[in-house]
Protein backbone atom coordinates (compact mmCIF):
# COMPACT_ATOMS: atom_id res chain seq x y z
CA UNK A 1 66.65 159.49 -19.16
CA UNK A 2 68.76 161.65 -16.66
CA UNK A 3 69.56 165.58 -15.93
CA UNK A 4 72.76 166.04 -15.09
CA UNK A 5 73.40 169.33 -12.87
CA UNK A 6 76.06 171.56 -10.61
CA UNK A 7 76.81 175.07 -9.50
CA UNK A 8 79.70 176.32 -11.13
CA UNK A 9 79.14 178.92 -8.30
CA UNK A 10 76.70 181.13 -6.65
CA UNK A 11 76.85 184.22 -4.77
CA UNK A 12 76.69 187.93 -4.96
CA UNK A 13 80.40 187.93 -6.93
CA UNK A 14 78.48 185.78 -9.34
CA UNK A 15 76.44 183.37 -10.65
CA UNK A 16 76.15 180.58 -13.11
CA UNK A 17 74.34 177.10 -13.27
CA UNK A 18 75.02 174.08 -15.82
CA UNK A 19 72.41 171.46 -16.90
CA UNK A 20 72.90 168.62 -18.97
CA UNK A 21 70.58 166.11 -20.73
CA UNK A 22 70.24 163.60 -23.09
CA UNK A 23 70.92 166.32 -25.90
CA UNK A 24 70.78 169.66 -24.42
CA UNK A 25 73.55 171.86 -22.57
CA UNK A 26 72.40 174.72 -20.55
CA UNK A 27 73.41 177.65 -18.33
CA UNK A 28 71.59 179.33 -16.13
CA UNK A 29 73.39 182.83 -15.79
CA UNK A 30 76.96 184.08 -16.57
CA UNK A 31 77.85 186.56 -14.04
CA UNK A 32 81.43 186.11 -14.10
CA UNK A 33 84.18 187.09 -16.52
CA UNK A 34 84.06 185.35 -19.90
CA UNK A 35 87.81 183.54 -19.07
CA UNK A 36 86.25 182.76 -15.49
CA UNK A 37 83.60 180.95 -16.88
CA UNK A 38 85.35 178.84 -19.71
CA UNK A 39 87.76 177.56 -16.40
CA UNK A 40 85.12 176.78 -15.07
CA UNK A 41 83.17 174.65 -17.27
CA UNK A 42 86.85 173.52 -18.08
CA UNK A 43 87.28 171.68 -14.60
CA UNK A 44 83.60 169.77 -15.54
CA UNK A 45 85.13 168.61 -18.89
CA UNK A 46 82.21 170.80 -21.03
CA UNK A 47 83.55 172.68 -23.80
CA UNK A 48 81.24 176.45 -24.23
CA UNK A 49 81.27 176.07 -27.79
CA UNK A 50 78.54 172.56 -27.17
CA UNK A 51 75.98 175.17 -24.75
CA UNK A 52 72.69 175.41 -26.49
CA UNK A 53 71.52 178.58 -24.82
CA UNK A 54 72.27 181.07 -21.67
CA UNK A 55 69.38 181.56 -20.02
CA UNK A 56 69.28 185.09 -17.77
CA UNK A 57 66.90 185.38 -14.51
CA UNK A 58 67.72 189.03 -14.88
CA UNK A 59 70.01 192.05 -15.50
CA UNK A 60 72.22 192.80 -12.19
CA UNK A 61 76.20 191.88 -13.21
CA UNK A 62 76.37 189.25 -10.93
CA UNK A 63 74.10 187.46 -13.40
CA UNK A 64 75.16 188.68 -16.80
CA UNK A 65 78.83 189.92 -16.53
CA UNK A 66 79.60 187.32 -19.21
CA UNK A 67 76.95 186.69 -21.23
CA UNK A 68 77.87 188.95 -23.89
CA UNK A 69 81.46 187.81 -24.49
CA UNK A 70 80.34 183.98 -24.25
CA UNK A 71 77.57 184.32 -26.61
CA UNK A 72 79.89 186.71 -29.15
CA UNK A 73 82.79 183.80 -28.72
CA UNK A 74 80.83 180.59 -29.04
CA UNK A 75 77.63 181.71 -30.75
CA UNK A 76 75.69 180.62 -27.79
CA UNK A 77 71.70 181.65 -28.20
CA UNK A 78 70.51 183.99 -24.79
CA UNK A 79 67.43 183.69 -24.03
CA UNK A 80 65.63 186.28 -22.03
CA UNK A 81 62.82 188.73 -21.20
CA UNK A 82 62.46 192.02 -23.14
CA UNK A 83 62.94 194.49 -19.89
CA UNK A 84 65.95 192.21 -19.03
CA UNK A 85 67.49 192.45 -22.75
CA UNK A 86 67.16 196.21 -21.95
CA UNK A 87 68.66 196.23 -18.75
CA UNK A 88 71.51 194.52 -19.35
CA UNK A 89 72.20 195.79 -22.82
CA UNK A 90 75.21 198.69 -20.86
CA UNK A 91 76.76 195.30 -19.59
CA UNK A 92 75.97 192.06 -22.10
CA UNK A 93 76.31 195.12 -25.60
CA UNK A 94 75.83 193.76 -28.43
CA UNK A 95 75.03 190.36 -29.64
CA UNK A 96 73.93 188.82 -33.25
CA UNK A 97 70.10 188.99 -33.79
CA UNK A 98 70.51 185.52 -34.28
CA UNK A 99 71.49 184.84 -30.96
CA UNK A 100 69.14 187.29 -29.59
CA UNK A 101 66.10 184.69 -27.81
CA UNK A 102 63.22 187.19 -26.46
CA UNK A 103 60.43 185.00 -24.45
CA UNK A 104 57.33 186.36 -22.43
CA UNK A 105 57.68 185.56 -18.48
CA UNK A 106 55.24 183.20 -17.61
CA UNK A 107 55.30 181.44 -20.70
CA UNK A 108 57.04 178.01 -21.99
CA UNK A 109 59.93 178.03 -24.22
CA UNK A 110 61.69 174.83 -25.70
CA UNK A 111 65.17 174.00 -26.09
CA UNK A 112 65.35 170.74 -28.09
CA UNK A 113 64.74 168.10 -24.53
CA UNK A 114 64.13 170.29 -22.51
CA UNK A 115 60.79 172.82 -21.36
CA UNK A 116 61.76 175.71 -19.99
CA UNK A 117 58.82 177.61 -17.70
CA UNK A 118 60.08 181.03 -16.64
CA UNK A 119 58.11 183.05 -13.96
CA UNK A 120 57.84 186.67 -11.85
CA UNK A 121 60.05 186.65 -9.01
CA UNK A 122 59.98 189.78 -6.73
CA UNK A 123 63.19 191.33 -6.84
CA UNK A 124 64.78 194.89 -7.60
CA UNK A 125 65.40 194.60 -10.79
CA UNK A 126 63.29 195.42 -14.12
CA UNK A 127 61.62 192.07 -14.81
CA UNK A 128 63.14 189.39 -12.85
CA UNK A 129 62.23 185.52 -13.28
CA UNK A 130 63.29 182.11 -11.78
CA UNK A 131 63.58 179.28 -14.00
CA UNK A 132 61.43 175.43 -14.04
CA UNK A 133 62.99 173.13 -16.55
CA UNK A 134 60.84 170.02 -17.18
CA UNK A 135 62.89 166.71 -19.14
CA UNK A 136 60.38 163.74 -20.00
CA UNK A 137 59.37 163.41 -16.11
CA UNK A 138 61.77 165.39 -14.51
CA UNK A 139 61.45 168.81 -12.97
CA UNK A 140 63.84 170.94 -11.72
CA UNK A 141 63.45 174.62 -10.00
CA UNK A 142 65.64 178.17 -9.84
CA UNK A 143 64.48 180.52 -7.39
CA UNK A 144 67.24 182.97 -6.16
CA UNK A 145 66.98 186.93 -5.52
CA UNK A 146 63.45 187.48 -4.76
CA UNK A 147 62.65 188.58 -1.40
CA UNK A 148 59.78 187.20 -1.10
CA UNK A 149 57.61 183.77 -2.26
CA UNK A 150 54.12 184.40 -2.77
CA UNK A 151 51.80 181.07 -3.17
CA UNK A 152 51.58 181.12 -6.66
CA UNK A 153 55.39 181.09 -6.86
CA UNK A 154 55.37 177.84 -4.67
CA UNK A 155 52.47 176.07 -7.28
CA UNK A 156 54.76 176.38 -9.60
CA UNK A 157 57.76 175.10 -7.77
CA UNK A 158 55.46 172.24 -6.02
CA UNK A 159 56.60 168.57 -7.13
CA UNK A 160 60.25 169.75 -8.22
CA UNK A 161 63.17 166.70 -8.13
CA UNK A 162 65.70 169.25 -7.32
CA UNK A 163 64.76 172.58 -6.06
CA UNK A 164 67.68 175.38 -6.09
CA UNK A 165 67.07 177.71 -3.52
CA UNK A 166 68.10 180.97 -2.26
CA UNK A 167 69.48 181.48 1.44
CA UNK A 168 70.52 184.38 1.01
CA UNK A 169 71.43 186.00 5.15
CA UNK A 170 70.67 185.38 8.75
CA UNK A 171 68.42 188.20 9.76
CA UNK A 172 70.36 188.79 13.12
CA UNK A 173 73.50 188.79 11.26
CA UNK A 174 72.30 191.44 8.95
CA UNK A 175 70.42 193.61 11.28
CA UNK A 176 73.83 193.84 13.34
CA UNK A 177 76.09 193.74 10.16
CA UNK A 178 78.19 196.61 9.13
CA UNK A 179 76.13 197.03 5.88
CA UNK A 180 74.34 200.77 5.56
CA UNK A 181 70.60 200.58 6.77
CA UNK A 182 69.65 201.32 3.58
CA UNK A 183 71.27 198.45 2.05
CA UNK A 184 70.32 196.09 4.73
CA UNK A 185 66.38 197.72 4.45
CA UNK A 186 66.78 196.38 0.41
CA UNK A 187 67.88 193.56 1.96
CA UNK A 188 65.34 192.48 3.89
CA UNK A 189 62.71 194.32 1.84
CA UNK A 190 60.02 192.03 -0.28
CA UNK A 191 62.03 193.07 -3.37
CA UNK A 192 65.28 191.75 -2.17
CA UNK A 193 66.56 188.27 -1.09
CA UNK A 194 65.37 185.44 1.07
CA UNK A 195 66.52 184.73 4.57
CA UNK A 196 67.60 181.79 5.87
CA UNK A 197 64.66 181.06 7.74
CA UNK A 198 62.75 182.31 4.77
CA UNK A 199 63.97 179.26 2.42
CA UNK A 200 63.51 177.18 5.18
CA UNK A 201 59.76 177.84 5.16
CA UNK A 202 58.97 178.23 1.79
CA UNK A 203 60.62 174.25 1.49
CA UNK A 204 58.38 173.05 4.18
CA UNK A 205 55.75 174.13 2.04
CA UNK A 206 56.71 172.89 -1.47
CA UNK A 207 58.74 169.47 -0.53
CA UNK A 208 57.46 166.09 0.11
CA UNK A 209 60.06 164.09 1.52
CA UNK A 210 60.40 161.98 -1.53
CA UNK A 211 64.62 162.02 -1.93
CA UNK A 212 64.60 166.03 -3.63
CA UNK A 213 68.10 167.74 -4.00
CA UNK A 214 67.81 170.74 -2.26
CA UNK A 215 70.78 173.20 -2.97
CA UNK A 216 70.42 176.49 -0.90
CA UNK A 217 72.10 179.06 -3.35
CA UNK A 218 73.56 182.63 -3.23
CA UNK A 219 74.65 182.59 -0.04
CA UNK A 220 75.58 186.13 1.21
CA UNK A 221 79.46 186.88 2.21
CA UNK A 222 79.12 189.15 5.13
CA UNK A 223 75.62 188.42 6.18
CA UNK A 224 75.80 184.48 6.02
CA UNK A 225 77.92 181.04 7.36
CA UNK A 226 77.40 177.95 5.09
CA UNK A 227 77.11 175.41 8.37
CA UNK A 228 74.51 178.38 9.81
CA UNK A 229 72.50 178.13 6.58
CA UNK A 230 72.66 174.92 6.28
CA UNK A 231 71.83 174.06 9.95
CA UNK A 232 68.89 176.80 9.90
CA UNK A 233 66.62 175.17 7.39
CA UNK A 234 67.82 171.63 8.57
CA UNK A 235 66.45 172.21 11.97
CA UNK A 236 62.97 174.02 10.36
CA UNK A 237 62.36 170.85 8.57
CA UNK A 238 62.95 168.51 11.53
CA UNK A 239 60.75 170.66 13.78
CA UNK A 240 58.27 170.34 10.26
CA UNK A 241 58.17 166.31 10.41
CA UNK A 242 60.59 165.79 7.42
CA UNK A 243 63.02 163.11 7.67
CA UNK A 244 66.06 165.24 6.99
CA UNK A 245 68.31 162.48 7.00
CA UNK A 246 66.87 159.97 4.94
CA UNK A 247 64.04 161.83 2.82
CA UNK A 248 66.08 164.91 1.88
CA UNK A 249 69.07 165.51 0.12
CA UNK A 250 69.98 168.87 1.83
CA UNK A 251 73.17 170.33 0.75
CA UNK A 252 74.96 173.89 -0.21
CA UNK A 253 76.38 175.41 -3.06
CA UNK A 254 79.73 177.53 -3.03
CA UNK A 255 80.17 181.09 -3.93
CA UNK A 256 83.33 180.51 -5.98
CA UNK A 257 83.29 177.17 -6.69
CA UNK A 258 81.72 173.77 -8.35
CA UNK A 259 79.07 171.67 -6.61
CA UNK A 260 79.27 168.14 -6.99
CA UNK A 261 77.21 166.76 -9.60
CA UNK A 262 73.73 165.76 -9.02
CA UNK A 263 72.12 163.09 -11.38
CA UNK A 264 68.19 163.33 -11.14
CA UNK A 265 67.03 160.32 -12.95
């Protein structure tokens, strides 16, 4: 039994994450336009209409632009926290009670194959979450916009196949950034997005060296380079003892764009 997953893209214009099992079609987010969504789960062959749920980490419209017009047009279930359904109600409106999924943070849902764990991240908006989906043996971990990891976050996390992380900035490139201080003090405050150097510790914690996907996620536009991120927490784990070449899959995802596919099996 395998999960099938890829970034359809993620970034602060928008994100959205597919999963695929055995029996079970997933997103993770819609926070693009309805029509930029369908192209792109066009250009992965998945038709919307077959997506057993949206799941929503939380209300900002970078994360729920389109989960309104996607769950009106395909009848797609939404699952997601009370304070979220009410923060996100001005942007998502309406949508049929019978599509309307409310779960408790910290507790398991189930979506035929797959367990679904969702748990407090620390982030500026009303009730955040990141996501652990568990198939038969397989475990896989969503932990973007929190700006900060505490150790019970990285319990949960622990012993993940494929962890998807944030990376959000270089510190030096967002303390000298044309961003307002107040913006950059959200930032870099423990309610608003991990640093480079913050993902890279927060993997030398939680990985083992045993072959995990690691995607670093929501890369930031102005305050962030792909190779920079990338080389950042490469370097961390080398100076950490990991094998980065042969025990790691370490790669990036885009901000407007598809990953490859990763098969976790």
């Amino acid at each position: 039994m395998a999960v099938k997953f890829c970034s359809l893209s993620s970034g602060s214009s928008g994100n959205c994450q597919y999963i695929e099992t055995k029996s079970t079609r997933l997103i993770i987010d819609a926070g693009f336009s309805g029509k930029r969504i369908e192209q792109l789960l066009k250009e992965i062959e998945v038709d919307p209409r077959t997506l057993d749920g949206i799941l929503v980490t939380h209300e900002h419209i970078d994360h729920s632009k389109g989960v309104g017009i996607l769950s009106r047009r395909y009848g797609i279930p939404v699952f997601a926290n009370e304070k979220t359904w009410i923060g996100m109600e001005p942007i998502v409106k309406q949508v049929k009670t019978e599509n309307t999924r409310v779960f408790i943070s910290n507790k398991n849902i189930e979506i035929k194959d797959i367990l679904i764990h969702p748990f407090n991240v620390n982030h500026d908006a009303l009730e955040p979450v990141g996501y652990i989906l568990f198939n038969g043996d397989k475990k896989l971990s969503f932990l973007t916009d929190t700006g900060c990891v505490n150790d019970s976050m990285k319990a949960k996390i622990r012993n993940s196949h494929l962890f998807f992380m944030e990376s959000n900035h270089d510190i030096r490139m967002l303390k000298e950034g044309s961003y307002p201080w107040p913006l950059k003090q959200r930032i870099l405050s423990p309610y608003g997005h991990l640093s480079n150097d913050d993902a890279a510790s927060v993997l030398g914690d939680v990985l083992k060296g045993e072959r995990e996907v690691v995607l670093l996620a929501h890369l930031s536009q102005d305050n962030n380079i792909p190779k920079l991120a990338f080389d950042t927490v490469r370097t961390s784990l080398k100076s950490q003892g990991f094998d980065v070449d042969n025990d790691i899959r370490l790669s990036l995802t885009k901000r407007d764009g598809i990953s490859e596919f990763y098969i976790i099996d």
